[in-house]
N, C-alpha and C. Protein backbone atom coordinates (compact mmCIF):
# COMPACT_ATOMS: atom_id res chain seq x y z
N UNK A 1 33.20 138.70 125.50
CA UNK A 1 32.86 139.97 126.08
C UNK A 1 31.69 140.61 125.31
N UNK A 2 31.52 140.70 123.80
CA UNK A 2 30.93 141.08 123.12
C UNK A 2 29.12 139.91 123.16
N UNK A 3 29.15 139.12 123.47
CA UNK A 3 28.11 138.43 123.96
C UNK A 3 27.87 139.11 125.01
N UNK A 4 28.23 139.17 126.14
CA UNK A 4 27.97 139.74 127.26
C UNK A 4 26.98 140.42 127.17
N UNK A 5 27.93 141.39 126.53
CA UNK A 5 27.50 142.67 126.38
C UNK A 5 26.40 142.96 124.72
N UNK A 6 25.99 142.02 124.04
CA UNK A 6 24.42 142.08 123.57
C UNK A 6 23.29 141.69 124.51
N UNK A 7 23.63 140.49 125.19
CA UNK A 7 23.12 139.89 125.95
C UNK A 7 22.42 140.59 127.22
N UNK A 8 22.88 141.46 127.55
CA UNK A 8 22.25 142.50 128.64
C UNK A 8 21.57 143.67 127.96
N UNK A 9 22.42 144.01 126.58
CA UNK A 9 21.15 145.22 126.17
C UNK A 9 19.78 144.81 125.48
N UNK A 10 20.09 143.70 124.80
CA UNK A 10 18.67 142.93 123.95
C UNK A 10 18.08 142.11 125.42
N UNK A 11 18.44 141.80 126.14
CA UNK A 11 17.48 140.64 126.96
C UNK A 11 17.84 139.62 126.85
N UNK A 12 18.43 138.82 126.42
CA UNK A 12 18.88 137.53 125.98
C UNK A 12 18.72 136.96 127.17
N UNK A 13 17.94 135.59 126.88
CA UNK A 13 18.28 134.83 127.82
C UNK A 13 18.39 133.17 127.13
N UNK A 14 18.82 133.00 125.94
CA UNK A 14 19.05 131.92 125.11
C UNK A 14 19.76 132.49 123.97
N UNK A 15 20.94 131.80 123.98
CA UNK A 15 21.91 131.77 122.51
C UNK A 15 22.28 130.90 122.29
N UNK A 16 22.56 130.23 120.63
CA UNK A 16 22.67 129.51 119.95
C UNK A 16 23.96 129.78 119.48
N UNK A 17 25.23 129.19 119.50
CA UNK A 17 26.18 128.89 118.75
C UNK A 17 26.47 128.23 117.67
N UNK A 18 26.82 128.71 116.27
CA UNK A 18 27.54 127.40 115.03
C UNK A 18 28.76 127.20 115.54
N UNK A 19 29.66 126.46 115.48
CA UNK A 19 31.08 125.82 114.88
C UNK A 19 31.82 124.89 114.66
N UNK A 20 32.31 125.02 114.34
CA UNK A 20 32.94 123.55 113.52
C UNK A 20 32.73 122.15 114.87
N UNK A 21 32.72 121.18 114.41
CA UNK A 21 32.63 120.17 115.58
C UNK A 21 33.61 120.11 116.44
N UNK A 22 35.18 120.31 115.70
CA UNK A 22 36.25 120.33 116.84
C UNK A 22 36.21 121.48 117.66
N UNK A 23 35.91 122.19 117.75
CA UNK A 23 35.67 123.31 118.61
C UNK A 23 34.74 123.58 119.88
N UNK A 24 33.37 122.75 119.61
CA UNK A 24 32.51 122.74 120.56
C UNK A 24 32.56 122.60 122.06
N UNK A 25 33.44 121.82 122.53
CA UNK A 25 34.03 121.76 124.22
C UNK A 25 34.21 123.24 124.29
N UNK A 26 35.76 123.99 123.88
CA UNK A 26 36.38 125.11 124.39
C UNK A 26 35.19 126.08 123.80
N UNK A 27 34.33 126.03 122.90
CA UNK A 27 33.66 127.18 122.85
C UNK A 27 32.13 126.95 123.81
N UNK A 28 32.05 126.41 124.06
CA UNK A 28 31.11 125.97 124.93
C UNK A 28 31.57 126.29 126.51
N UNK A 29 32.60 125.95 127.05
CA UNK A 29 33.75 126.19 128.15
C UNK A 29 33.84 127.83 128.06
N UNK A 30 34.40 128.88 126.93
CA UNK A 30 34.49 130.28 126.89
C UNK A 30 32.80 131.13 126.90
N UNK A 31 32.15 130.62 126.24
CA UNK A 31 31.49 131.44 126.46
C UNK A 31 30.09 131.18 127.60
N UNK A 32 30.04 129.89 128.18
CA UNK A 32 29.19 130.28 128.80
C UNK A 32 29.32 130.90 130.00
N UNK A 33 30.95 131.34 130.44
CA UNK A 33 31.63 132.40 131.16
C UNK A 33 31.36 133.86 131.13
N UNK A 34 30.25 134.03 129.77
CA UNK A 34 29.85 135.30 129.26
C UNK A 34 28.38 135.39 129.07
N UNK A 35 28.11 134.21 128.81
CA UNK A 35 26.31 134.22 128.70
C UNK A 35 25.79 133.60 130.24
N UNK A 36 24.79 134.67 130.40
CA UNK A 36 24.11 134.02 131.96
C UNK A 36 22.77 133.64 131.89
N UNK A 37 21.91 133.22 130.32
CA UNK A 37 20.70 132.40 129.88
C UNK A 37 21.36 131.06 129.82
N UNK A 38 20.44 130.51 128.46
CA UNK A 38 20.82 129.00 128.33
C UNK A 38 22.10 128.94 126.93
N UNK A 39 22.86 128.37 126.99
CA UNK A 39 23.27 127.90 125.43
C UNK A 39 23.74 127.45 125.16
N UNK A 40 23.36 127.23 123.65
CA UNK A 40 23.57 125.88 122.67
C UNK A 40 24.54 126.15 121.70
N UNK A 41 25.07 124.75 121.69
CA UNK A 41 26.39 124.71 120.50
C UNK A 41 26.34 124.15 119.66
N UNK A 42 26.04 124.60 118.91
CA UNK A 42 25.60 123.71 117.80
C UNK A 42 27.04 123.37 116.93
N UNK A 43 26.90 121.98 116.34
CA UNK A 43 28.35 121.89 115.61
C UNK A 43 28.02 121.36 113.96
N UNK A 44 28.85 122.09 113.22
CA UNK A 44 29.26 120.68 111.43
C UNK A 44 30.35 120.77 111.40
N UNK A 45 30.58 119.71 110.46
CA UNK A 45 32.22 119.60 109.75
C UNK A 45 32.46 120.66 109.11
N UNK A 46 33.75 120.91 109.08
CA UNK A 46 34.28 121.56 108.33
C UNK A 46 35.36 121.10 107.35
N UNK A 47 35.06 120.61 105.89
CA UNK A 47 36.15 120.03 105.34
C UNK A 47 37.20 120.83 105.09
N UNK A 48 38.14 120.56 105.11
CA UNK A 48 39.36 121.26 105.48
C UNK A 48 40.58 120.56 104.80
N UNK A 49 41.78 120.54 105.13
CA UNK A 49 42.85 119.79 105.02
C UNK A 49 43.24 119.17 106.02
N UNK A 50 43.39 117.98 106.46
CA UNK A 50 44.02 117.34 107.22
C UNK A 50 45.56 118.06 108.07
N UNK A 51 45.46 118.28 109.38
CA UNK A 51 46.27 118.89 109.74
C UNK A 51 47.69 117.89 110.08
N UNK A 52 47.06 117.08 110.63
CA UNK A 52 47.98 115.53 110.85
C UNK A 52 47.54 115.58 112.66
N UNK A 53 47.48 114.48 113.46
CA UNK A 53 46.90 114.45 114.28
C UNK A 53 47.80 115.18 115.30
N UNK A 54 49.08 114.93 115.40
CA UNK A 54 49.84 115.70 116.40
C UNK A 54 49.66 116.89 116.21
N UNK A 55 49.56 117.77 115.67
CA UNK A 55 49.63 118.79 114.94
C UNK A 55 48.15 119.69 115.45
N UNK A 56 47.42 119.05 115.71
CA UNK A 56 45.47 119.11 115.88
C UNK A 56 45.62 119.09 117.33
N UNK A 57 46.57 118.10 118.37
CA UNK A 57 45.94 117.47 118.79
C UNK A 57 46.97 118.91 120.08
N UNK A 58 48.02 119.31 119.52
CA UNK A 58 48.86 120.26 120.10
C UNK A 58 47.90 121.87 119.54
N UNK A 59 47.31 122.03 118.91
CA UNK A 59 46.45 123.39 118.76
C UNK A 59 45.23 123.13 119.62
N UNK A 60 44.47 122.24 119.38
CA UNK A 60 43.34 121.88 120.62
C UNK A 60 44.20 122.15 121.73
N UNK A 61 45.19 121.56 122.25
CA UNK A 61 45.43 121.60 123.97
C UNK A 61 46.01 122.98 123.97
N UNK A 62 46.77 123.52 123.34
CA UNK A 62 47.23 125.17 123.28
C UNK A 62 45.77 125.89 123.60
N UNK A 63 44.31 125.72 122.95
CA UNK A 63 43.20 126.58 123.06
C UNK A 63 42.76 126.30 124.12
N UNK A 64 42.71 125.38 124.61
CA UNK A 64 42.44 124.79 125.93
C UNK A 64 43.44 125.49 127.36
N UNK A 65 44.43 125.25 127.24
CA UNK A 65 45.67 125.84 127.89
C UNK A 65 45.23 127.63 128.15
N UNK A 66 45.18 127.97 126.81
CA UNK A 66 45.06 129.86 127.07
C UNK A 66 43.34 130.30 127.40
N UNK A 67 43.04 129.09 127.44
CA UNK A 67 41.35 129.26 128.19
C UNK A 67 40.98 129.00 129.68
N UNK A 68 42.47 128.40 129.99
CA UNK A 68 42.55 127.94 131.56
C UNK A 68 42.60 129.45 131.90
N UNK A 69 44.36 129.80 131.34
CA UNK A 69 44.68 130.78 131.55
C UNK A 69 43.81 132.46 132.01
N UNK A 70 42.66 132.59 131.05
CA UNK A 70 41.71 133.14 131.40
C UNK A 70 40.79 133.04 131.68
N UNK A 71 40.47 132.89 132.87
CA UNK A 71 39.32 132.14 133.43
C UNK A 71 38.24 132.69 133.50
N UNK A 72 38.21 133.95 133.27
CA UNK A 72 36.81 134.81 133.38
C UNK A 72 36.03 135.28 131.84
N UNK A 73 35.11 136.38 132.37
CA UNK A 73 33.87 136.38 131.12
C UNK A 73 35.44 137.50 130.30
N UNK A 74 35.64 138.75 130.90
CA UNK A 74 37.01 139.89 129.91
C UNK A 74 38.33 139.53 130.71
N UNK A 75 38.60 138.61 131.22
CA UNK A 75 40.17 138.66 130.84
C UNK A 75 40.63 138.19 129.67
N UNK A 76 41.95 138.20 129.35
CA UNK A 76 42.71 138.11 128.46
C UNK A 76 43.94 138.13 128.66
N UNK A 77 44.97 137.09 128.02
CA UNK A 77 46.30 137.06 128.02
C UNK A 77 46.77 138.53 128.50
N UNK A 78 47.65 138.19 129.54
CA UNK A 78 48.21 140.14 129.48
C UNK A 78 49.08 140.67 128.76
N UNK A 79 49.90 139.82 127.66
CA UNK A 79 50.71 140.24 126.86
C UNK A 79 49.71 140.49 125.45
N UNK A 80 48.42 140.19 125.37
CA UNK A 80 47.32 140.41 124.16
C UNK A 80 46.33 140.73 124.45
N UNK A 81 45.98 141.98 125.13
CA UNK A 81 44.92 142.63 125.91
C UNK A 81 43.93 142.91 124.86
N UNK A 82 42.79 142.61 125.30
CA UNK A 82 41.41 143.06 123.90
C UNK A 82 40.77 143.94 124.61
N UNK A 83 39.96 144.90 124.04
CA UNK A 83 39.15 145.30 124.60
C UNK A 83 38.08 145.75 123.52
N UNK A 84 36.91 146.35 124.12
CA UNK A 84 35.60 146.27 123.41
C UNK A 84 35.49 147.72 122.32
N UNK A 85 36.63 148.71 122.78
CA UNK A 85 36.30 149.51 121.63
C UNK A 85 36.89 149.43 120.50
């Protein structure tokens, strides 16, 4: 939402994303629901601790799952409502 909403007062019509490499699908999937230029996702590792793969592989599909769930640029879970102020 907060992209969105730079994105219309600056002009934007290209944004650049960092994050970690496992992340790049669903953040790529959320926000270009919010950006209406071009953009890029850029990814690195993040060394970390090994989560164990089931474990990774059930938090990936959970972020995935509550991204179905909200399908637009401001919805949000209705039991975890955000809003911009």
């Amino acid at each position: 939402m907060r992209l969105r909403e730079l994105g219309e007062q600056r002009g934007w019509d290209h944004v650049s994303v960092l994050t970690y490499r496992q992340h790049v699908a669903r953040s790529r999937m959320l926000l270009a629901r919010c950006c209406a230029g071009e953009l890029d996702v850029l990814a690195f590792d993040h060394p970390s601790v090994p989560r164990g793969l089931l474990r990774e592989f059930a938090y990936r599909s959970g972020g995935f799952v509550k991204a179905w769930l909200t399908p637009g640029c401001d919805q949000q879970l209705p039991w975890r409502p955000q809003s911009l102020d």
